[in-house]
N, C-alpha and C. Protein backbone atom coordinates (compact mmCIF):
# COMPACT_ATOMS: atom_id res chain seq x y z
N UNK A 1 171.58 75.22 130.25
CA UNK A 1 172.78 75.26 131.03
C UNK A 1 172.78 74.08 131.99
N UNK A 2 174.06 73.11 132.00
CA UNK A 2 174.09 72.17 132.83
C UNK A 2 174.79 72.56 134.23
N UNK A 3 174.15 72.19 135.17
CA UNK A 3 174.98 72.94 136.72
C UNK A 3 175.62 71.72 137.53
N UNK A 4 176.18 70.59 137.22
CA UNK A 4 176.69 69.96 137.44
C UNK A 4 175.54 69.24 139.02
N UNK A 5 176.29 68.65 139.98
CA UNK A 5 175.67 68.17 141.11
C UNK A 5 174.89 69.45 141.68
N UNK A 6 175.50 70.27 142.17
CA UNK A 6 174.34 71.46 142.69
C UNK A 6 173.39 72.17 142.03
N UNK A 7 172.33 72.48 142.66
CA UNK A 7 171.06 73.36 141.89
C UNK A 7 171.36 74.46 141.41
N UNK A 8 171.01 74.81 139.98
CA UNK A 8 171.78 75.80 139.36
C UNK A 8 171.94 76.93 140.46
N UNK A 9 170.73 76.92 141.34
CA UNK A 9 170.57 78.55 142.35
C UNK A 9 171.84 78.76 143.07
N UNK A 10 172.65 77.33 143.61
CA UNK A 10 173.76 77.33 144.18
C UNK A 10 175.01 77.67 143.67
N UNK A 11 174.76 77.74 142.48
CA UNK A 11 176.12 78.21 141.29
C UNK A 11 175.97 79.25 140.96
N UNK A 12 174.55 80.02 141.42
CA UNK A 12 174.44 81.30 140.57
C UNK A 12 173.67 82.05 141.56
N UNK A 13 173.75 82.76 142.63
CA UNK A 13 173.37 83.75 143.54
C UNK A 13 172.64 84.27 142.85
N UNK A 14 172.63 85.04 142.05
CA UNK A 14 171.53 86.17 140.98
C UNK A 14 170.20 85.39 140.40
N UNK A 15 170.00 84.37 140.35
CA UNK A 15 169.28 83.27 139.68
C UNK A 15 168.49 83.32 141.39
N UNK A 16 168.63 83.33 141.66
CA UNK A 16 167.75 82.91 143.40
C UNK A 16 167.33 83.94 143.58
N UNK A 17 167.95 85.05 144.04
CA UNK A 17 167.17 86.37 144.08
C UNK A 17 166.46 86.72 142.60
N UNK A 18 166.65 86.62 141.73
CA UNK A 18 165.63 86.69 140.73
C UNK A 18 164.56 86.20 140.73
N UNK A 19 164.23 84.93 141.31
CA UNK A 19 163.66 83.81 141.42
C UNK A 19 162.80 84.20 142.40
N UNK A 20 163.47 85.18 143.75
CA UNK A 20 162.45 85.05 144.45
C UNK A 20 161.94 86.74 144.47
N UNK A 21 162.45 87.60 143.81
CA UNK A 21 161.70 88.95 143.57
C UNK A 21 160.66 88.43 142.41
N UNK A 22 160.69 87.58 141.24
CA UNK A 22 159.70 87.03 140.86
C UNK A 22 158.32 86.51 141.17
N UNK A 23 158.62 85.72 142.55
CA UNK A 23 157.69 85.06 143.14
C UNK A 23 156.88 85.90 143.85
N UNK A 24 157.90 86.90 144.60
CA UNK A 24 157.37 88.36 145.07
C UNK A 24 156.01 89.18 144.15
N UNK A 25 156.74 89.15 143.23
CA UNK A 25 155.57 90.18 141.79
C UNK A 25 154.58 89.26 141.79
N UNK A 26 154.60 88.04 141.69
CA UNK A 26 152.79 87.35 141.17
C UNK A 26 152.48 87.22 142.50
N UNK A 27 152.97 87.28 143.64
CA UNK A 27 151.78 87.47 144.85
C UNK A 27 150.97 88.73 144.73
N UNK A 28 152.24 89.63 144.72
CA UNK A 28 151.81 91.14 144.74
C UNK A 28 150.61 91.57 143.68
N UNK A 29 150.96 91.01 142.08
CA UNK A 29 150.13 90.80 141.16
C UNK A 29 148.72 90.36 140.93
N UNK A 30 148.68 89.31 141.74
CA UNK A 30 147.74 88.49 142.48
C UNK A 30 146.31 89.42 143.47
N UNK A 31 147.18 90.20 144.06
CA UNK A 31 146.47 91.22 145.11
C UNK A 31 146.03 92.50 144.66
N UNK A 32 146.40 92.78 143.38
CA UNK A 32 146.23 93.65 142.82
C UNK A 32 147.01 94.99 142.58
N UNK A 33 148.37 94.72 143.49
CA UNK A 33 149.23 95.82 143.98
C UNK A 33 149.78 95.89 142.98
N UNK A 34 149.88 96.63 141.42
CA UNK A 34 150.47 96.61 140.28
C UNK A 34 151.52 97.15 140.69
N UNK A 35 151.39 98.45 141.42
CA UNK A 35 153.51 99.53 141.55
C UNK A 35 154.00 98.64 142.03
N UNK A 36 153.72 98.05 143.17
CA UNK A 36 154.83 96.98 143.82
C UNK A 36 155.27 95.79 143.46
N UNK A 37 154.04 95.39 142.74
CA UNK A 37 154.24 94.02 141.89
C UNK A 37 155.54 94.52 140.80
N UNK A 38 155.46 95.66 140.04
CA UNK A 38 156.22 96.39 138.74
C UNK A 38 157.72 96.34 139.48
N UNK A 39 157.43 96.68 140.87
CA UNK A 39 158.99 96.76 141.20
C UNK A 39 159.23 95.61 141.21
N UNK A 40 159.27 94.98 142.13
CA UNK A 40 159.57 93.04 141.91
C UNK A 40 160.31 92.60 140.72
N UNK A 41 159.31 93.00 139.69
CA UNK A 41 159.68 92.10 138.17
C UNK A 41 161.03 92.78 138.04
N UNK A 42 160.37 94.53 137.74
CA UNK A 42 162.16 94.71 137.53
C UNK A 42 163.03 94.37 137.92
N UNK A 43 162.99 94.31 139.76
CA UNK A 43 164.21 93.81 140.20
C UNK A 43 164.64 92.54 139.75
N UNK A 44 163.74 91.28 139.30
CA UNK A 44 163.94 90.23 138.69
C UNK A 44 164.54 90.37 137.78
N UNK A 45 164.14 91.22 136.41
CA UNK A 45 164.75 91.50 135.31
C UNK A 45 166.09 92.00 135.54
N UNK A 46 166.60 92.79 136.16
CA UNK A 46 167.53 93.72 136.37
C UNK A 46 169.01 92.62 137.27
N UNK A 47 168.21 91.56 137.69
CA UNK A 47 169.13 90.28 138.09
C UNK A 47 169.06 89.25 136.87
N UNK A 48 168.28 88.98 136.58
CA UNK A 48 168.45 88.15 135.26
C UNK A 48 167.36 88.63 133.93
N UNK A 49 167.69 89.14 133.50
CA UNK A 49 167.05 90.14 131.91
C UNK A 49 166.76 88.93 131.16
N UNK A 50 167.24 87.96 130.99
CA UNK A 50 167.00 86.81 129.95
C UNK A 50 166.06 85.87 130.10
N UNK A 51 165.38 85.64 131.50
CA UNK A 51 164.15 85.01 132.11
C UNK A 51 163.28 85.58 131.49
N UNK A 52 162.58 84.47 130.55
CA UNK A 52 160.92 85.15 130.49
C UNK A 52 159.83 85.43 131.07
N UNK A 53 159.94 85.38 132.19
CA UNK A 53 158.60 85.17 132.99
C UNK A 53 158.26 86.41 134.06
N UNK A 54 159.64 86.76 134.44
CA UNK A 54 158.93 88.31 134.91
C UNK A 54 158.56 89.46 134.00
N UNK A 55 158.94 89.48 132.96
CA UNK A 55 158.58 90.00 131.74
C UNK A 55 157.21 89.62 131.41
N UNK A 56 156.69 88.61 131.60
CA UNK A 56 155.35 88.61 131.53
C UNK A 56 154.79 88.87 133.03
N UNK A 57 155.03 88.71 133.69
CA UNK A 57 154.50 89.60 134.74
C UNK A 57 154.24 91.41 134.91
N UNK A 58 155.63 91.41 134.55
CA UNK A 58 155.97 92.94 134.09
C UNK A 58 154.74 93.88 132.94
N UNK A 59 154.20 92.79 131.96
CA UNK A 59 153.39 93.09 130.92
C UNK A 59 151.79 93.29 132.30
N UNK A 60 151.77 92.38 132.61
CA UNK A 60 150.51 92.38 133.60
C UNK A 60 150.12 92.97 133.97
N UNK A 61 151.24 93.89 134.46
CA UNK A 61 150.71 95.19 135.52
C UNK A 61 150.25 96.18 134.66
N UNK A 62 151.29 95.73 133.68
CA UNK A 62 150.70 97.61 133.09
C UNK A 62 149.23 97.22 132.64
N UNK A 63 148.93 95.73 132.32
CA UNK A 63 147.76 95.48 131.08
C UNK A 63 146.60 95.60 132.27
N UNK A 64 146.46 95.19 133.69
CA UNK A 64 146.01 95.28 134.61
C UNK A 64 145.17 96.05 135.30
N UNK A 65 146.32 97.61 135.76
CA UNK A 65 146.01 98.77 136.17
C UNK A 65 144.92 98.90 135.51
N UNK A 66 144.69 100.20 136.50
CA UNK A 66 143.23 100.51 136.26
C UNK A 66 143.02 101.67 135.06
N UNK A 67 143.93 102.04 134.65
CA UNK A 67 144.08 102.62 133.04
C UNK A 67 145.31 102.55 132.40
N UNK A 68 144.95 100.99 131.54
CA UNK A 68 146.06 99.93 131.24
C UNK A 68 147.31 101.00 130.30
N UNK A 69 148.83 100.46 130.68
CA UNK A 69 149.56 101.93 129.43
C UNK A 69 150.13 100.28 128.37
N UNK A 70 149.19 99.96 128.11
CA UNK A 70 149.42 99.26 126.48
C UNK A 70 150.40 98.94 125.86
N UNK A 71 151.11 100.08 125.47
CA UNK A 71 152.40 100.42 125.12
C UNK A 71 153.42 99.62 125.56
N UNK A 72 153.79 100.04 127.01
CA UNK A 72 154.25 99.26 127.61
C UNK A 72 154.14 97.63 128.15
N UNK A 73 153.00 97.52 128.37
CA UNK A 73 152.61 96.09 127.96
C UNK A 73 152.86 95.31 126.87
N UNK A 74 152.50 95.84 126.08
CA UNK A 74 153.22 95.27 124.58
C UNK A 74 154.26 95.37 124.75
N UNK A 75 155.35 96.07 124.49
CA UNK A 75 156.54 96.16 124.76
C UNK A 75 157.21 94.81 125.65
N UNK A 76 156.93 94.78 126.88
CA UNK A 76 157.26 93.51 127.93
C UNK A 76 156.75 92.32 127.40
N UNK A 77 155.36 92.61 127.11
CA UNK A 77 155.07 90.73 126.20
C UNK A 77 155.95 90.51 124.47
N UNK A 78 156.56 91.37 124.39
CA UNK A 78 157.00 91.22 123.32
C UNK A 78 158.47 90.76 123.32
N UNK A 79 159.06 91.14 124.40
CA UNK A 79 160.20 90.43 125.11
C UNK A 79 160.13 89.15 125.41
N UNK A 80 158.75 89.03 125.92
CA UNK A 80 158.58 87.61 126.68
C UNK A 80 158.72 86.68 125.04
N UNK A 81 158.01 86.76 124.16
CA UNK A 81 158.10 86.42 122.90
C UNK A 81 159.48 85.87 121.95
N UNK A 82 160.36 87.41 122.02
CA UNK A 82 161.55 86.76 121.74
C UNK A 82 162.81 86.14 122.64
N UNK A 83 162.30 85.90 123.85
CA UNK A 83 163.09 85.42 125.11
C UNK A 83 163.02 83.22 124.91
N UNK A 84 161.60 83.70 124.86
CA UNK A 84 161.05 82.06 124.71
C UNK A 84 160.04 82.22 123.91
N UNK A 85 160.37 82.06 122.64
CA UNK A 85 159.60 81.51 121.43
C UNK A 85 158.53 80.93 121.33
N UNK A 86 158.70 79.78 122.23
CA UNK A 86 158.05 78.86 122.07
C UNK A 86 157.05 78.59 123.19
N UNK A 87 156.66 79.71 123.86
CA UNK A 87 156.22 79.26 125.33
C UNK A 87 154.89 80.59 124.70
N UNK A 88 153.63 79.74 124.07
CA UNK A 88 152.14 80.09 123.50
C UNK A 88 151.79 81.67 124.79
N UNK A 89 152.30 81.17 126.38
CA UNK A 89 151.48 81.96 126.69
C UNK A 89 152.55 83.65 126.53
N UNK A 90 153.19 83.93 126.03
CA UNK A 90 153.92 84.94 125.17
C UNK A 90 153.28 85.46 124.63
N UNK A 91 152.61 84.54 123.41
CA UNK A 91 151.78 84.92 122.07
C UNK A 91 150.24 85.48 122.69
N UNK A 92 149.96 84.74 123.77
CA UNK A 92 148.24 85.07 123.84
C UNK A 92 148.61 86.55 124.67
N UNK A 93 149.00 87.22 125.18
CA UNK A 93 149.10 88.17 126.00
C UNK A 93 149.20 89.11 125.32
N UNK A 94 150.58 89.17 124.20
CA UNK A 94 150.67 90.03 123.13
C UNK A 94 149.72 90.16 122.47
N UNK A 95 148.82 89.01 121.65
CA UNK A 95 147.65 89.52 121.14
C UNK A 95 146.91 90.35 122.14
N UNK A 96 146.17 90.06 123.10
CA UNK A 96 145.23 90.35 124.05
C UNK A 96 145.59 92.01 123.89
N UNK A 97 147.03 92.12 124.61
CA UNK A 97 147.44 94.30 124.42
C UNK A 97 147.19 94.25 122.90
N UNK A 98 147.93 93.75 122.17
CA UNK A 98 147.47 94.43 120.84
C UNK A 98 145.97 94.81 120.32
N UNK A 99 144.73 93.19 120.61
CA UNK A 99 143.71 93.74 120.23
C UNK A 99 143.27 95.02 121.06
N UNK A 100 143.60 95.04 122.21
CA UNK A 100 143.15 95.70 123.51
C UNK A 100 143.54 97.12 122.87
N UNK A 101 144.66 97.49 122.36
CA UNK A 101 145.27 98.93 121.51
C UNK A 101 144.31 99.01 120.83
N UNK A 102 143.52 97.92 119.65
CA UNK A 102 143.03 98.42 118.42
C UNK A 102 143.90 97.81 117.01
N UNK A 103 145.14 97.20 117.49
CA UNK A 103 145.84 96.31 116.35
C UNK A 103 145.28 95.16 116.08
N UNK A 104 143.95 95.15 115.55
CA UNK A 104 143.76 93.97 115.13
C UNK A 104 144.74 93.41 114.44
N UNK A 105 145.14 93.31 113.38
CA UNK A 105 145.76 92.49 112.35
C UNK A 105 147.22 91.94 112.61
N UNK A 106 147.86 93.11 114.13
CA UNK A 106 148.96 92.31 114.80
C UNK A 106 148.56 91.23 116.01
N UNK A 107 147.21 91.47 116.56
CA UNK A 107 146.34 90.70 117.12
C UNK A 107 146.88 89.52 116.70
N UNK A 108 146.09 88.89 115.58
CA UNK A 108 145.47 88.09 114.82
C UNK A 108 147.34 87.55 114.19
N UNK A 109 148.06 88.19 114.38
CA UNK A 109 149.30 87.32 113.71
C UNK A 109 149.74 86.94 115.20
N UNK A 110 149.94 87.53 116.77
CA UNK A 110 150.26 87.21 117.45
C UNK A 110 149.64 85.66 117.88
């Protein structure tokens, strides 16, 4: 998307607060605070759903916690996957929950 002279954030209010409940989750993430970090992302997601990157944050927490729910992790890195294709660290995360489940062989294709 081209945003002409201003920074896209200035054309798009939702893109900034996304941006910065994002930035919010990998501090929080960072510290270990997975519920609060989880809220963050959503709220990121829930302002812009099409960003890949709180979605991989989002995967974090669950893969994180201290009795990881997998499921859901997969699930969020698997978004991150078909959001941005092409962005490897998608693929290594998804493997990681998958071997981490016991899917080797979706492992190993991720």
């Amino acid at each position: 998307m081209l945003c002409s002279a201003l920074p896209c954030s200035e054309m798009n209010p939702s893109i900034t607060e996304s941006e910065e409940h994002h930035r919010r989750g990998f501090q929080l993430l960072s510290e270990s605070l997975y519920p609060e970090a989880r809220e963050q992302f959503l709220k990121a997601i829930e302002e812009n759903p099409n960003r890949a990157a709180p979605h991989l944050g989002l995967g974090q927490t669950y893969f994180f916690q201290k009795n990881p729910d997998l499921k859901e992790a997969t699930k969020a890195f698997r978004r991150v996957v078909e959001l941005k294709p092409e962005w490897v660290e998608g693929y290594h995360w998804l493997g990681s929950a998958q071997e981490k489940s016991g899917a080797l062989e979706e492992a190993v294709t991720s």
